[in-house]
N, C-alpha and C. Protein backbone atom coordinates (compact mmCIF):
# COMPACT_ATOMS: atom_id res chain seq x y z
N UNK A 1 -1.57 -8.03 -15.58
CA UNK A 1 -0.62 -7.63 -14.57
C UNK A 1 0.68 -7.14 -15.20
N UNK A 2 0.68 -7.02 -16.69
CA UNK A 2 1.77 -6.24 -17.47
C UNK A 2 2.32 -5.17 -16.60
N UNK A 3 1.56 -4.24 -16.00
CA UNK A 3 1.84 -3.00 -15.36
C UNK A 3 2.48 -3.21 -14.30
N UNK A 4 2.58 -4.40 -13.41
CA UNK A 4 3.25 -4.92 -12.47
C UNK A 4 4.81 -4.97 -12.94
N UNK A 5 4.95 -5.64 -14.01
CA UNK A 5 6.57 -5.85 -14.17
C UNK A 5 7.50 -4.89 -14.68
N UNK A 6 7.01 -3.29 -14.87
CA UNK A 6 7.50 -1.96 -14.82
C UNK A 6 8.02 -1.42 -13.46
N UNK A 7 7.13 -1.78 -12.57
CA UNK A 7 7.85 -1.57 -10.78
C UNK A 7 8.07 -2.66 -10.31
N UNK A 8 8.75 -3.83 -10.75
CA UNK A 8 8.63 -4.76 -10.21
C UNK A 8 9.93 -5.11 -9.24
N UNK A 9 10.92 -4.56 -9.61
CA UNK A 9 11.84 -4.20 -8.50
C UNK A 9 11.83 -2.99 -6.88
N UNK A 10 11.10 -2.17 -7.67
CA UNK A 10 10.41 -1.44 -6.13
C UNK A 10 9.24 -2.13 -5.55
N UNK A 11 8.72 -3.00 -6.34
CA UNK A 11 7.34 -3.52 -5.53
C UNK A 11 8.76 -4.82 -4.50
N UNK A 12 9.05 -5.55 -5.36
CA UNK A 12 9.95 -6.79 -4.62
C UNK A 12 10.70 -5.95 -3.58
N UNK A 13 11.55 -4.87 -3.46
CA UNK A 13 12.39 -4.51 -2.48
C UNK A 13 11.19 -3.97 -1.55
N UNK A 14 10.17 -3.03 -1.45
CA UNK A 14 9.07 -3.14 -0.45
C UNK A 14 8.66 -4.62 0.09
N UNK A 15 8.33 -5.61 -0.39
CA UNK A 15 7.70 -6.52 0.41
C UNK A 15 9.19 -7.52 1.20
N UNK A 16 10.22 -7.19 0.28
CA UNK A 16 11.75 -7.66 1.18
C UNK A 16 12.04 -6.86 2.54
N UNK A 17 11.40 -5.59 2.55
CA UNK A 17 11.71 -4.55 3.81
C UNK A 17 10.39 -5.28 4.48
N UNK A 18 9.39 -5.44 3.64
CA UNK A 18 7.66 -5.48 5.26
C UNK A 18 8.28 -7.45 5.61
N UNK A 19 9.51 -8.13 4.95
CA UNK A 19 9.62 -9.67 5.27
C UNK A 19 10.17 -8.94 6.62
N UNK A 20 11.61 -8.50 6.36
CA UNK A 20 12.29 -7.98 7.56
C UNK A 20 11.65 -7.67 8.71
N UNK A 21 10.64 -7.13 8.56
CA UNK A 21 9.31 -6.35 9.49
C UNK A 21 8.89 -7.24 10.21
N UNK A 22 8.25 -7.96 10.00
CA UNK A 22 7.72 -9.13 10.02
C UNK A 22 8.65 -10.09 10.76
N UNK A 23 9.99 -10.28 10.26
CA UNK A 23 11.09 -11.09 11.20
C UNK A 23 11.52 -10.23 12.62
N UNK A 24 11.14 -9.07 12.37
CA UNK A 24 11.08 -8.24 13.59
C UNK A 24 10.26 -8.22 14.35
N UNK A 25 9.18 -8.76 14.08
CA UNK A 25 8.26 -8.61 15.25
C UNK A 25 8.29 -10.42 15.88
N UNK A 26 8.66 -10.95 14.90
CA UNK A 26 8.82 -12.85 15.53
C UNK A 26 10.37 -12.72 16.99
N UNK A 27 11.40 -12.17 16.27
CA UNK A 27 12.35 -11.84 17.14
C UNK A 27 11.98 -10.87 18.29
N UNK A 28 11.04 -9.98 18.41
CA UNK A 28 10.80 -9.44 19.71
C UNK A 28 9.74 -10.46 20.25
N UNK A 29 9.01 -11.37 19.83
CA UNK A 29 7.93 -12.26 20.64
C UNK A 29 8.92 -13.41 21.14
N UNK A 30 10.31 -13.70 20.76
CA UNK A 30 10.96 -14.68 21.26
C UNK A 30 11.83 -14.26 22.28
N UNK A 31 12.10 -13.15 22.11
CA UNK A 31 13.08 -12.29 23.23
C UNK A 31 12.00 -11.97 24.65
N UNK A 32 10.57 -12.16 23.90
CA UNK A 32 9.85 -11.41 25.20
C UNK A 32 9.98 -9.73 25.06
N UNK A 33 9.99 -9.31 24.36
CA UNK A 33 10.24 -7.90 24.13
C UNK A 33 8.64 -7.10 25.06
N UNK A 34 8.95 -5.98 25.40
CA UNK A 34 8.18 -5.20 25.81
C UNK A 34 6.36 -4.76 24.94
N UNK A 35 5.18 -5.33 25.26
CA UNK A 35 4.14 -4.87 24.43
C UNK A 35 4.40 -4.37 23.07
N UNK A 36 4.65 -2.54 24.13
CA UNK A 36 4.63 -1.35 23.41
C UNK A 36 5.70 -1.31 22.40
N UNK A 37 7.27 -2.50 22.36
CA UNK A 37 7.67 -2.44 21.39
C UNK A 37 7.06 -3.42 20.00
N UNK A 38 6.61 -4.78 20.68
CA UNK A 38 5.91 -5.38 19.57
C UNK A 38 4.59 -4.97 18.67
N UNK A 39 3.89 -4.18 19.78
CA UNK A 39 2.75 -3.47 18.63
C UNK A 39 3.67 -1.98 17.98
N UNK A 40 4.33 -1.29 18.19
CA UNK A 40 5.16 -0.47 17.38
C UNK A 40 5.25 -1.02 15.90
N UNK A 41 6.24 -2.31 16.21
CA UNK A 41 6.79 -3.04 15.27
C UNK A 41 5.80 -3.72 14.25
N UNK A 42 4.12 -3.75 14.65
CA UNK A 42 3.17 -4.19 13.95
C UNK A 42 2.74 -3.10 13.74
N UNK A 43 2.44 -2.29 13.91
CA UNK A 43 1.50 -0.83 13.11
C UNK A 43 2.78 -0.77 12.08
N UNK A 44 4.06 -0.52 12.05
CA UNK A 44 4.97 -0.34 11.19
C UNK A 44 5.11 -1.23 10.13
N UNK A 45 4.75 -2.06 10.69
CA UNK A 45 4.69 -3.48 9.39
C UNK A 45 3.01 -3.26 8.38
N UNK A 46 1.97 -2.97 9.02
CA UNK A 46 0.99 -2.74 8.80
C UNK A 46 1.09 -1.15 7.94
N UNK A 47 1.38 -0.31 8.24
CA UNK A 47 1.75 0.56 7.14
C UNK A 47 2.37 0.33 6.46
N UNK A 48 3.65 -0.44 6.19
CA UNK A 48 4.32 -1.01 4.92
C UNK A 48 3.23 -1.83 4.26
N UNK A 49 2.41 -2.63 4.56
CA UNK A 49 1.67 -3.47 3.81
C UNK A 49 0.50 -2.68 3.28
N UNK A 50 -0.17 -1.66 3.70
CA UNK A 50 -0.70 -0.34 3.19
C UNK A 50 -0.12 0.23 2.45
N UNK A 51 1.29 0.55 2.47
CA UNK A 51 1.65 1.36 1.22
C UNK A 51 2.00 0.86 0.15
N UNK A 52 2.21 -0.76 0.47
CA UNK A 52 1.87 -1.54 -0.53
C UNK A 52 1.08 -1.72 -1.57
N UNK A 53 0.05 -2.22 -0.98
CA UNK A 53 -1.29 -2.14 -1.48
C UNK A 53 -1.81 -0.81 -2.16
N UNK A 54 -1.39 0.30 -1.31
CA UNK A 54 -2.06 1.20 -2.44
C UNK A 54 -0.91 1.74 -3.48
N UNK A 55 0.03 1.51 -3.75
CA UNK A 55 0.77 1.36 -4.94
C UNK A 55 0.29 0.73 -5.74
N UNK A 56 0.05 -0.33 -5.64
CA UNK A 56 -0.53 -1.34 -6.58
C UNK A 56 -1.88 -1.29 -7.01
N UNK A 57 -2.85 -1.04 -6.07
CA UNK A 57 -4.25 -0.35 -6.37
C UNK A 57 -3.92 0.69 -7.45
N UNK A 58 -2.96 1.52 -6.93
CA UNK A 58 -3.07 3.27 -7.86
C UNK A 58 -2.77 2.43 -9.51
N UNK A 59 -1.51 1.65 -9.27
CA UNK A 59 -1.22 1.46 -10.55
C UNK A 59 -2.30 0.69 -11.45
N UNK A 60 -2.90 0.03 -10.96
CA UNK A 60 -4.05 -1.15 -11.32
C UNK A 60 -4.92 -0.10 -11.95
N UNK A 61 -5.57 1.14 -11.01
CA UNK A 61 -6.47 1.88 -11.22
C UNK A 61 -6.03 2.33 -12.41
N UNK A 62 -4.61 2.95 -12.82
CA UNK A 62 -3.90 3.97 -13.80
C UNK A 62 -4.00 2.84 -15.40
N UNK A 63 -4.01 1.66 -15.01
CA UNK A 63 -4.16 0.81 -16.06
C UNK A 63 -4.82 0.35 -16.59
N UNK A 64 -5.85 -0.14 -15.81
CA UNK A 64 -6.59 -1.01 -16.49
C UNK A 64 -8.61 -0.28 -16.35
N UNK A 65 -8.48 0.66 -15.83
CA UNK A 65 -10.07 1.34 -15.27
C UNK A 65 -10.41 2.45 -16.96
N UNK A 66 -11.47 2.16 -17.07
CA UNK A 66 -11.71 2.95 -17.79
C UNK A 66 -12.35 4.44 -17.92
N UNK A 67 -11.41 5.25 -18.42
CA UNK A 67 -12.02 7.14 -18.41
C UNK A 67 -12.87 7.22 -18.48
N UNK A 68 -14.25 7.86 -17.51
CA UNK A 68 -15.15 8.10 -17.70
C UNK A 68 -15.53 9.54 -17.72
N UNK A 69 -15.96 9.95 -18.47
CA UNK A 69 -16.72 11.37 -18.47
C UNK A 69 -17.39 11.97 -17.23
N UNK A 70 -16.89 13.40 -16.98
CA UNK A 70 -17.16 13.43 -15.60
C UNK A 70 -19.03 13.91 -15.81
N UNK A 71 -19.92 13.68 -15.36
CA UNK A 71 -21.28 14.25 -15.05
C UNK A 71 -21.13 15.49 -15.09
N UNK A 72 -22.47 15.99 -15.06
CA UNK A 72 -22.77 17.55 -15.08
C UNK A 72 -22.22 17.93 -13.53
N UNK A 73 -21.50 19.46 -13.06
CA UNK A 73 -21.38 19.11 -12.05
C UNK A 73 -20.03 18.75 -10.72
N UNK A 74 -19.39 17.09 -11.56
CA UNK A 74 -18.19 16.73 -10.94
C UNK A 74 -17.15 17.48 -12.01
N UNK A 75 -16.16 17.35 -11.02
CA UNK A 75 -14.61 18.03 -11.19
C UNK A 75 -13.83 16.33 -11.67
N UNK A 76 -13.10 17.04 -12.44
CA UNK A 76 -12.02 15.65 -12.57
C UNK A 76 -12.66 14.08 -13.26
N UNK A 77 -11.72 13.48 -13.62
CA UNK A 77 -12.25 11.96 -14.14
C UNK A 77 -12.67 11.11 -13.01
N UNK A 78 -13.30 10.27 -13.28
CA UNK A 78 -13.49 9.43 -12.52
C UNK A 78 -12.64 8.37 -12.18
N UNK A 79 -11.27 8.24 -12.67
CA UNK A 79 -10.41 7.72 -12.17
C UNK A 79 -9.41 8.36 -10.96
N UNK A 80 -9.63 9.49 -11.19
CA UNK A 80 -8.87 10.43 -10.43
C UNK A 80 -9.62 10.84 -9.11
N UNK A 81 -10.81 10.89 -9.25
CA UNK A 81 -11.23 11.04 -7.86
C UNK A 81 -12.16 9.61 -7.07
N UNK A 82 -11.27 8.21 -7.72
CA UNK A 82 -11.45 7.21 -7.03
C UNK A 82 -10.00 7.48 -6.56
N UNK A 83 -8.63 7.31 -7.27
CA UNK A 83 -7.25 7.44 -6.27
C UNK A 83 -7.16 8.49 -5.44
N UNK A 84 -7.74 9.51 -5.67
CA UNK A 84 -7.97 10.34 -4.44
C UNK A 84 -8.41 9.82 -3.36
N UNK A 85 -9.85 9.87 -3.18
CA UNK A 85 -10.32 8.72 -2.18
C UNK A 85 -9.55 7.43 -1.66
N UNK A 86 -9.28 6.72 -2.66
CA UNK A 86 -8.32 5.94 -1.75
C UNK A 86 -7.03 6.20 -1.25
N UNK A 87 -6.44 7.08 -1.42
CA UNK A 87 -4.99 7.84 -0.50
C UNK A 87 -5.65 8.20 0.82
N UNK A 88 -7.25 8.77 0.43
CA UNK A 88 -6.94 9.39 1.92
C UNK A 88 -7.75 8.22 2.85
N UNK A 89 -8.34 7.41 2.01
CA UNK A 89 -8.84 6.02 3.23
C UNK A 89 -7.47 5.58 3.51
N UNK A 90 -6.39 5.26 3.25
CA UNK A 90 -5.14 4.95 3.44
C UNK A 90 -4.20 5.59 4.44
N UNK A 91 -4.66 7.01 4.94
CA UNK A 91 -3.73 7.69 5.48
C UNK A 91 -4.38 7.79 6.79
């Protein structure tokens, strides 16, 4: 997890913004807030925790996966068109 403590101040200030998130959606369930604002406030929290995760995936992938030779055929490494794929399962 070496590769972790290079972003480890943008990874900590992301999961300090999805805490906030998160205290936002407890404060609209105590206020009684409107549905449509508490699920807002959860898809929004839920994409922060997605873009989380695939930060950390990409970097994991960029570190520790090993280059493989592409086949007869494929385009690109095989590391590169697994983070591909996972951006766009992500989006």
């Amino acid at each position: 997890m070496s590769h972790i403590i290079h972003n480890k101040q943008k990874l900590l200030n992301r999961v300090r913004r999805i805490r906030g998130q998160i205290e936002a959606i407890e404060r609209a369930l105590l206020e009684e807030s409107s549905c449509i604002n508490v699920l807002q406030q959860i898809t929004s929290c839920r994409g922060a925790m997605t873009g989380l995760l695939a930060v950390v995936l990409e970097d994991h992938i960029r570190t520790h996966l090993i280059d493989v030779e592409p086949h007869e055929g494929e385009q690109g490494d095989a590391k590169e068109q697994l983070i591909d794929i996972i951006h766009s399962y992500f989006k």
